[in-house]
N, C-alpha and C. Protein backbone atom coordinates (compact mmCIF):
# COMPACT_ATOMS: atom_id res chain seq x y z
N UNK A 1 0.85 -1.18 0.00
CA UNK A 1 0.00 0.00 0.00
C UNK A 1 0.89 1.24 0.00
N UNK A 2 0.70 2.34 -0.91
CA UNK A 2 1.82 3.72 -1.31
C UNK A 2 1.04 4.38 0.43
N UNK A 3 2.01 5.48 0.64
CA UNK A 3 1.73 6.24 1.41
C UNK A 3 0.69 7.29 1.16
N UNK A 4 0.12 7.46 -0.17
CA UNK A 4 -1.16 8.44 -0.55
C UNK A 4 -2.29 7.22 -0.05
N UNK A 5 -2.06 5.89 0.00
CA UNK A 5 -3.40 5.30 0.01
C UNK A 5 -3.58 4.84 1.39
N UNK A 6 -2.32 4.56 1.90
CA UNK A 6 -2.66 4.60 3.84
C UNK A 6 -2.96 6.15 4.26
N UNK A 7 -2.74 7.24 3.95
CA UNK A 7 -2.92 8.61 4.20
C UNK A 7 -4.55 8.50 3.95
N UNK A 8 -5.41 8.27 3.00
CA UNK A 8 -6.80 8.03 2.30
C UNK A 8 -7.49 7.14 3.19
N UNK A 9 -6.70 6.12 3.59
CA UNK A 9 -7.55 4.90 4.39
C UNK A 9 -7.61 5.53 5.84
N UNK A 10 -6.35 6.27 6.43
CA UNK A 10 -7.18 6.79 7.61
C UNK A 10 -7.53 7.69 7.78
N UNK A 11 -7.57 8.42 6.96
CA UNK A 11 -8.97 9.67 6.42
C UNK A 11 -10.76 9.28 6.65
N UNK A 12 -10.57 8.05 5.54
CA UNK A 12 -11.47 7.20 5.49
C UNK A 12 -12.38 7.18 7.22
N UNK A 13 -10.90 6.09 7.74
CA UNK A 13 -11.02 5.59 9.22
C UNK A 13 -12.04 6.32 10.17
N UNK A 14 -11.69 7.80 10.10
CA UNK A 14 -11.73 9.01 10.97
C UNK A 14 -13.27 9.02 10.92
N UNK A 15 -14.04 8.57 9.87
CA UNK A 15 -15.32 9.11 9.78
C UNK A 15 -16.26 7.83 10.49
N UNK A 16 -15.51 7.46 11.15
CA UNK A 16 -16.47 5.95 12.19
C UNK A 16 -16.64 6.40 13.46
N UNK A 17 -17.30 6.57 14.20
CA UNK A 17 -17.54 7.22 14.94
C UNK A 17 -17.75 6.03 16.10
N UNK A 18 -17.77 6.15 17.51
CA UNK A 18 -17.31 5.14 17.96
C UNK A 18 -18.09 5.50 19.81
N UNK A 19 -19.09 5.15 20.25
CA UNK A 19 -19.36 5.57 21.63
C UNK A 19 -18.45 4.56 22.51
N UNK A 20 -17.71 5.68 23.50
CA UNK A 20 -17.22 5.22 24.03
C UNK A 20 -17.51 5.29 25.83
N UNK A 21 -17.93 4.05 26.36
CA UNK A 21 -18.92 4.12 27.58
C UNK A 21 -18.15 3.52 28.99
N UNK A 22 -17.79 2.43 28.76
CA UNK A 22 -17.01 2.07 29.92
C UNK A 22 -15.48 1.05 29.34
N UNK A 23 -14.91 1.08 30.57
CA UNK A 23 -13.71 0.49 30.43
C UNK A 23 -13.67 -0.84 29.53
N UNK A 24 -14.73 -1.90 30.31
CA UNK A 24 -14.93 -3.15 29.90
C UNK A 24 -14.72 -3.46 28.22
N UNK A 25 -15.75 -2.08 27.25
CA UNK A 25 -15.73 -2.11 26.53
C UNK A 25 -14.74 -1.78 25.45
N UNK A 26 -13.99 -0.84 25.96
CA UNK A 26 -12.69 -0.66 25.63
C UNK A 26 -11.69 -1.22 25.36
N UNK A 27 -11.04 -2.20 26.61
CA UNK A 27 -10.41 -3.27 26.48
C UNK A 27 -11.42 -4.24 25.52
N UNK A 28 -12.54 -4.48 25.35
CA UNK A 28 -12.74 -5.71 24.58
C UNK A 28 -12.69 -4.64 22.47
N UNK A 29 -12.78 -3.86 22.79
CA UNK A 29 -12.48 -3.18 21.63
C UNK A 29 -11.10 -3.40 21.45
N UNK A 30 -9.86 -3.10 22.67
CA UNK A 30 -8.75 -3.08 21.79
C UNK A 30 -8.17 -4.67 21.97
N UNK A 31 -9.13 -5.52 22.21
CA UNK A 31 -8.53 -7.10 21.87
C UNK A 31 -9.00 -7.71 20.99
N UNK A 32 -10.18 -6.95 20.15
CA UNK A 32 -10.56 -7.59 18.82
C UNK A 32 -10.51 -6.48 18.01
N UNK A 33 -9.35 -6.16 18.35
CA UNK A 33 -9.12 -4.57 16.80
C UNK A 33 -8.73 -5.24 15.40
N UNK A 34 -8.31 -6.23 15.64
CA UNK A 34 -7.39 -6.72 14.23
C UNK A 34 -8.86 -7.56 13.63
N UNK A 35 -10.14 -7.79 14.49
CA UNK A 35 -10.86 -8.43 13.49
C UNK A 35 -11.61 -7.48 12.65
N UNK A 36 -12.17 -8.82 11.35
CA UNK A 36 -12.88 -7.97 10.54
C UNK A 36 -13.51 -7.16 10.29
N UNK A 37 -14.31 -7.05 11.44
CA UNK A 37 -15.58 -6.59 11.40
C UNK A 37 -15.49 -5.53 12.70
N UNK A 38 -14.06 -5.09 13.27
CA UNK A 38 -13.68 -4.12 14.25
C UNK A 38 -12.44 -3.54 14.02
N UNK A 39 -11.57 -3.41 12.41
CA UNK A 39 -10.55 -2.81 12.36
C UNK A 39 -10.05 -1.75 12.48
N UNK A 40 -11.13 -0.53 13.11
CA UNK A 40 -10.98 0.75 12.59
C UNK A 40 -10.06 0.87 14.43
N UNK A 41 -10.76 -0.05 15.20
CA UNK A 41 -9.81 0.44 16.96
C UNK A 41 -8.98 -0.01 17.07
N UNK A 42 -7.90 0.46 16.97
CA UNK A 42 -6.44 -0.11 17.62
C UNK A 42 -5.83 0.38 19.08
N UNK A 43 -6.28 1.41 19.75
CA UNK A 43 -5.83 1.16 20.39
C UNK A 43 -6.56 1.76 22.29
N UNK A 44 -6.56 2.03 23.03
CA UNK A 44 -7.21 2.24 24.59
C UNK A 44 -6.51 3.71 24.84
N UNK A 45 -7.30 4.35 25.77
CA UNK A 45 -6.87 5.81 26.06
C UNK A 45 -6.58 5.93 27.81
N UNK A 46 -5.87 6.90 28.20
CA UNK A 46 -5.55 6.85 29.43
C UNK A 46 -6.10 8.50 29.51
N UNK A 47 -7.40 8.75 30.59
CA UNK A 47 -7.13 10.43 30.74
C UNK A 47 -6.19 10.53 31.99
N UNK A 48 -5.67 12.15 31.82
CA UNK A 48 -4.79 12.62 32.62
C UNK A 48 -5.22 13.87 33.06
N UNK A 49 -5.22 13.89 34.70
CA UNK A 49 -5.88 15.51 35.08
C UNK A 49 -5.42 16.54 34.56
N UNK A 50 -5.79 17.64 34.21
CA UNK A 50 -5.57 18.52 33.44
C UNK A 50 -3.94 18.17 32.21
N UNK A 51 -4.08 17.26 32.05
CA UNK A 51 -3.17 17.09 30.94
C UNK A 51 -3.70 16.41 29.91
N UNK A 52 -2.97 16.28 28.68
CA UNK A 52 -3.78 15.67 27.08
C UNK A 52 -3.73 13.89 27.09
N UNK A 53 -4.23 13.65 26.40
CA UNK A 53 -4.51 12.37 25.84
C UNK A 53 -3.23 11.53 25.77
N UNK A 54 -3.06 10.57 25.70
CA UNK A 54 -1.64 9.81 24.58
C UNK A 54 -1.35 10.73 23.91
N UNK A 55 0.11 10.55 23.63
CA UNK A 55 0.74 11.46 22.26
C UNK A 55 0.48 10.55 21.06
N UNK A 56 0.37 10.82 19.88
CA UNK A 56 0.74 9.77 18.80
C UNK A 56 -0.94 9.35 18.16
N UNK A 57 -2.19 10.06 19.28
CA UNK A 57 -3.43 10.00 18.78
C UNK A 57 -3.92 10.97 18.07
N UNK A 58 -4.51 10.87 16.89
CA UNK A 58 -5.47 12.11 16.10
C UNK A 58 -7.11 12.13 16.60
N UNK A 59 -7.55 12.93 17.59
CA UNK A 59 -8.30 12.20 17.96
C UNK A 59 -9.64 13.82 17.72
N UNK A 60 -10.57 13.68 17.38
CA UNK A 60 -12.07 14.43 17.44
C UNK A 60 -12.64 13.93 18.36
N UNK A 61 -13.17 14.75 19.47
CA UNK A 61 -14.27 14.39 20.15
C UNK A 61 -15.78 15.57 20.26
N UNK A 62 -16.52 14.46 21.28
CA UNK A 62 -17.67 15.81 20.93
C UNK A 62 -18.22 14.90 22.13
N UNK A 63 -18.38 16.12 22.83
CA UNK A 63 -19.12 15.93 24.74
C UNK A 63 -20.82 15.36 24.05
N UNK A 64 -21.40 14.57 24.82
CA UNK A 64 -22.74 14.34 24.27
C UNK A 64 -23.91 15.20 25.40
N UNK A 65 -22.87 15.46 26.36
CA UNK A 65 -23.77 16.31 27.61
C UNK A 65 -23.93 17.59 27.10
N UNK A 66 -25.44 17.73 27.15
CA UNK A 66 -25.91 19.50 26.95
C UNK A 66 -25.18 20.33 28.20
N UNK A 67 -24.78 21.11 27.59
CA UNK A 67 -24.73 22.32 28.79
C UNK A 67 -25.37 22.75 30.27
N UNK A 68 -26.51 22.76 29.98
CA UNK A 68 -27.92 22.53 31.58
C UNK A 68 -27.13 21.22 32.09
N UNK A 69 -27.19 20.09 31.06
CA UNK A 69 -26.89 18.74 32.06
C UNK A 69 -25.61 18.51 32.59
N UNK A 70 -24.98 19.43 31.82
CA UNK A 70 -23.59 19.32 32.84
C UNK A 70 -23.61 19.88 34.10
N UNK A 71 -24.08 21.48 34.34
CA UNK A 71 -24.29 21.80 35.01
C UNK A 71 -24.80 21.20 36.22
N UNK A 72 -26.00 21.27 36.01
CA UNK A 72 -26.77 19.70 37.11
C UNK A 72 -26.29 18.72 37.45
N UNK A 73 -25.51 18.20 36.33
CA UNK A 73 -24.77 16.95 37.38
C UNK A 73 -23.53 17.86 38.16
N UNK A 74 -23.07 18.64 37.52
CA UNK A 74 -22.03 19.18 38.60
C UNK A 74 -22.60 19.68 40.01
N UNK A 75 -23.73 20.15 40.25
CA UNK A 75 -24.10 20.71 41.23
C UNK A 75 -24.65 19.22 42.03
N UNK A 76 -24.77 18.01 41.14
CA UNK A 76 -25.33 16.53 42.28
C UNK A 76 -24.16 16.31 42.84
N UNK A 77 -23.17 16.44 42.16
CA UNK A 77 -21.94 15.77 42.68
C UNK A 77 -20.47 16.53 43.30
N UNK A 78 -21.43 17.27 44.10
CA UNK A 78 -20.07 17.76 44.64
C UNK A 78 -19.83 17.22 46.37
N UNK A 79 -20.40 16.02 46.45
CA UNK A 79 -20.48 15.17 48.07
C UNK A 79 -18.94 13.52 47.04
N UNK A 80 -18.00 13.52 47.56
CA UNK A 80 -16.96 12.74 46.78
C UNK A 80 -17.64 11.41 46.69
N UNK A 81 -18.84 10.91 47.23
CA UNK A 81 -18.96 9.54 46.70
C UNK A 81 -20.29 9.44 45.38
N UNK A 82 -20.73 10.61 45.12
CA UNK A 82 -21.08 10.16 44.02
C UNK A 82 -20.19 10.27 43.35
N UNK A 83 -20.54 9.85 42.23
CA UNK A 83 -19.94 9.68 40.55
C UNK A 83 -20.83 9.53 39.98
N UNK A 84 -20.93 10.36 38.20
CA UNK A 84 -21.69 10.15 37.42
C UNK A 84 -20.16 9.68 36.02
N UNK A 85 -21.15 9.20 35.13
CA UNK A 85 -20.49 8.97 34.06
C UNK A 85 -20.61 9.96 32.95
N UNK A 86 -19.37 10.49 32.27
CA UNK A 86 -19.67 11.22 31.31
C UNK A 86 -19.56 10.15 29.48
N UNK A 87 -20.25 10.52 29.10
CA UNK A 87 -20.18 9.41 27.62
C UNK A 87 -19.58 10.85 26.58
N UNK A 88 -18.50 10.18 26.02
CA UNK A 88 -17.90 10.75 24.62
C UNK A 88 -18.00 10.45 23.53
N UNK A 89 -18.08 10.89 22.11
CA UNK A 89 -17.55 9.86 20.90
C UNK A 89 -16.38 9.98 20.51
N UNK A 90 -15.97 9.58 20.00
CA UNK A 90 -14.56 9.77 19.77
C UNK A 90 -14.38 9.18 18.16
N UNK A 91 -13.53 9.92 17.13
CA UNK A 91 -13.14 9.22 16.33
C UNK A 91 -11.85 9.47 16.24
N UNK A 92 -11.53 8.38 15.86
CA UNK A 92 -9.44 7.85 16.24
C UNK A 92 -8.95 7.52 15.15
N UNK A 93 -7.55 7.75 15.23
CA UNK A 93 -7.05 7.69 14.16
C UNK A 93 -5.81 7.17 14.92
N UNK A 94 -4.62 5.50 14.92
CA UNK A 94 -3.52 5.79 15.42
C UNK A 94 -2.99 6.32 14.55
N UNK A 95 -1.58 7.12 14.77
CA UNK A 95 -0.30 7.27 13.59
C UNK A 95 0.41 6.82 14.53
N UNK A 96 0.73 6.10 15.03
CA UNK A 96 1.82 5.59 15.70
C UNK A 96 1.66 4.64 17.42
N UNK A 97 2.77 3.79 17.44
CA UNK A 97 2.33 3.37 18.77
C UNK A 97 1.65 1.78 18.90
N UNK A 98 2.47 1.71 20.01
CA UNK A 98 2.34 0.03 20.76
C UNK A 98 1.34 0.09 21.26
N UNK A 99 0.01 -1.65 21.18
CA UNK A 99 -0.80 -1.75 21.99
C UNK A 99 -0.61 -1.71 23.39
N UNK A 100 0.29 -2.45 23.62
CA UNK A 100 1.25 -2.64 24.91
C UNK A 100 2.09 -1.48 25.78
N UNK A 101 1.93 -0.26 24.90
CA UNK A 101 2.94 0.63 25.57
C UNK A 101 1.76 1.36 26.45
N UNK A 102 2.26 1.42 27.88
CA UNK A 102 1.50 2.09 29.09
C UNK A 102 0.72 3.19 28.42
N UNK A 103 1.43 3.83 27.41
CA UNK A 103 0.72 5.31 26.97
C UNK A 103 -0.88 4.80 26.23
N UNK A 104 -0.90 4.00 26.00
CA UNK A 104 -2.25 3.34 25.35
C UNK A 104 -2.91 2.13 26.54
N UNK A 105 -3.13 2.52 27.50
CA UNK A 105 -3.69 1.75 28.10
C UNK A 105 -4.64 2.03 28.62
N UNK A 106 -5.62 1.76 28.95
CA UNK A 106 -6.81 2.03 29.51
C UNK A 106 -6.83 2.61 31.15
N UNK A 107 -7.24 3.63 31.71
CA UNK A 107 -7.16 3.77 33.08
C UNK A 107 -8.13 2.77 33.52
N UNK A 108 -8.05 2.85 35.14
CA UNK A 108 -8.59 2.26 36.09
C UNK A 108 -10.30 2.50 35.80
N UNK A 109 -10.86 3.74 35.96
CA UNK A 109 -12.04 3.99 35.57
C UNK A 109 -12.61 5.28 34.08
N UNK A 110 -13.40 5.32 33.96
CA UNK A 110 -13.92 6.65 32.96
C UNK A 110 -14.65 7.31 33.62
N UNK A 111 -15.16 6.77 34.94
CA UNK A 111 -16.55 7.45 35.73
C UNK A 111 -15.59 8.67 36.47
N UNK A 112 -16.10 10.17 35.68
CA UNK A 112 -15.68 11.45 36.15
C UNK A 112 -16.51 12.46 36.90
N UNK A 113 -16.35 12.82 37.79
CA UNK A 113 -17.22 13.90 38.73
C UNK A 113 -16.89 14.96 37.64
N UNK A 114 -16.01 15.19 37.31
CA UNK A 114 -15.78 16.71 36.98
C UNK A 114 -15.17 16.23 35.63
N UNK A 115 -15.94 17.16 34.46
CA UNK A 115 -15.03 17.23 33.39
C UNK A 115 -15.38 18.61 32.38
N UNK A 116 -13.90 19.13 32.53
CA UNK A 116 -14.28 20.80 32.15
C UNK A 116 -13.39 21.33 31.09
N UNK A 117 -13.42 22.39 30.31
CA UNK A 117 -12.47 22.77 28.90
C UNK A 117 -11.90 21.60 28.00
N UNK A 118 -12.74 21.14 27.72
CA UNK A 118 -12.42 19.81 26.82
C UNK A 118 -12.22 21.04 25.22
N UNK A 119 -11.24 20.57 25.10
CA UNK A 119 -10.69 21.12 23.41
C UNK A 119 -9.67 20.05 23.19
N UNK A 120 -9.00 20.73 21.68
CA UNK A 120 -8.03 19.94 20.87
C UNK A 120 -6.95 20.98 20.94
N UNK A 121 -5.58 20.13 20.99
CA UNK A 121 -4.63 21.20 20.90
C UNK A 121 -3.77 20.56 20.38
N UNK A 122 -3.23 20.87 19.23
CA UNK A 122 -2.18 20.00 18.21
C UNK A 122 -2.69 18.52 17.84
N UNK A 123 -3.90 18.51 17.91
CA UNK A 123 -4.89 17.19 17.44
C UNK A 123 -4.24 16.48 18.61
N UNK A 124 -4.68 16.78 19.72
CA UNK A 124 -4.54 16.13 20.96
C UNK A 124 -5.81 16.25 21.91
N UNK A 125 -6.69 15.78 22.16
CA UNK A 125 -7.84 15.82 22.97
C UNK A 125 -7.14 16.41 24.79
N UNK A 126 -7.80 17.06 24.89
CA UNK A 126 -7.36 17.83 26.05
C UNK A 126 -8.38 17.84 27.14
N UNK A 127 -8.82 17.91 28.61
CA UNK A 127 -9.83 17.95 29.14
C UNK A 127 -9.22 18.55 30.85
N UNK A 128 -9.85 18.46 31.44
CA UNK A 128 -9.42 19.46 32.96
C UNK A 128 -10.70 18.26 33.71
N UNK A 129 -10.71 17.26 34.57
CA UNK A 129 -11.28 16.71 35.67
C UNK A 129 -10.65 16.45 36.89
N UNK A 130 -11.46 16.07 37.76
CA UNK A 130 -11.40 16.32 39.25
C UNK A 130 -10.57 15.37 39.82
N UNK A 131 -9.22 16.38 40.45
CA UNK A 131 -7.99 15.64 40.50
C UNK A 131 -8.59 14.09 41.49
N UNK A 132 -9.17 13.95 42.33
CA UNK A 132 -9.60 13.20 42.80
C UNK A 132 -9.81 11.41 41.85
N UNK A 133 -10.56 11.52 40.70
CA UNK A 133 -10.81 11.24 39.54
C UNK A 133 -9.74 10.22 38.99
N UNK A 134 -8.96 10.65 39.13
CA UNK A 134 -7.46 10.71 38.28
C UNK A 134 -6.33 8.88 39.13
C-alpha cells in the first residue's frame, strides 16, 4: 500500500464514529481490533488531570452532555462519593504506537465527577477533571 493510500484509508477511518462508555468495553475493543468486522480500533486511552490524551493519537471528540446537564450533574456531585459517568464519541485515528505501551492503556475507571475545557490542541484531545478522579 503507497503512502497516498494509507494517508486516504485513515482519512477514510476518521469518519467511524465510535461511543465510548465504559472500560470493559474498551479493552474488549482493543482485543478484537485486528478483526474484521472491528478494524478501525487499535488502540485504549488513558485520561490525565488537566493534561492531554496519549501522544501519537489524532483524535475528534464531541461531549454528548448539553450544557444545563452538565451543570446539574455538577451541582449533584459535589459530596466525593457520588460519581456520574460522562459518555464521549470519539473518532481515532492511530499514527503511531504500541498496543502494549503504558501510553495506550486504559485507566482504572472513565466514571468522572468533573469534566471541564475539553478542546483539541495539536490534534490532541485535552480535558481538565477532578484531580480526585485521576
Amino acid at each position: 500500500m503507497s503512502l497516498m493510500q494509507q494517508i486516504e484509508q485513515a482519512r477514510q477511518n476518521q469518519q467511524h464514529e465510535v461511543a465510548v462508555i465504559t472500560v470493559a468495553e474498551l479493552r474488549r475493543m482493543a482485543l478484537f481490533s485486528r478483526s474484521e468486522t472491528n478494524k478501525r480500533i487499535r488502540a485504549t486511552l488513558r485520561l490525565y488531570g488537566k493534561a492531554a490524551f496519549a501522544r501519537g493519537l489524532h483524535l475528534n471528540m464531541l461531549d454528548e452532555c448539553s450544557d444545563s446537564e452538565f451543570e446539574s450533574d455538577c451541582q449533584a456531585t459535589r459530596t466525593p462519593t457520588h460519581v456520574t459517568q460522562q459518555q464521549f464519541l470519539f473518532r481515532v485515528t492511530i499514527w503511531s504506537g504500541d498496543i502494549n505501551d503504558v501510553r495506550f492503556t486504559v485507566g482504572n475507571t472513565l466514571q468522572l465527577r468533573y469534566v471541564r475545557k475539553v478542546d483539541l490542541w495539536n490534534n490532541i484531545v485535552c480535558a481538565m477533571c477532578h484531580r480526585d478522579d485521576v
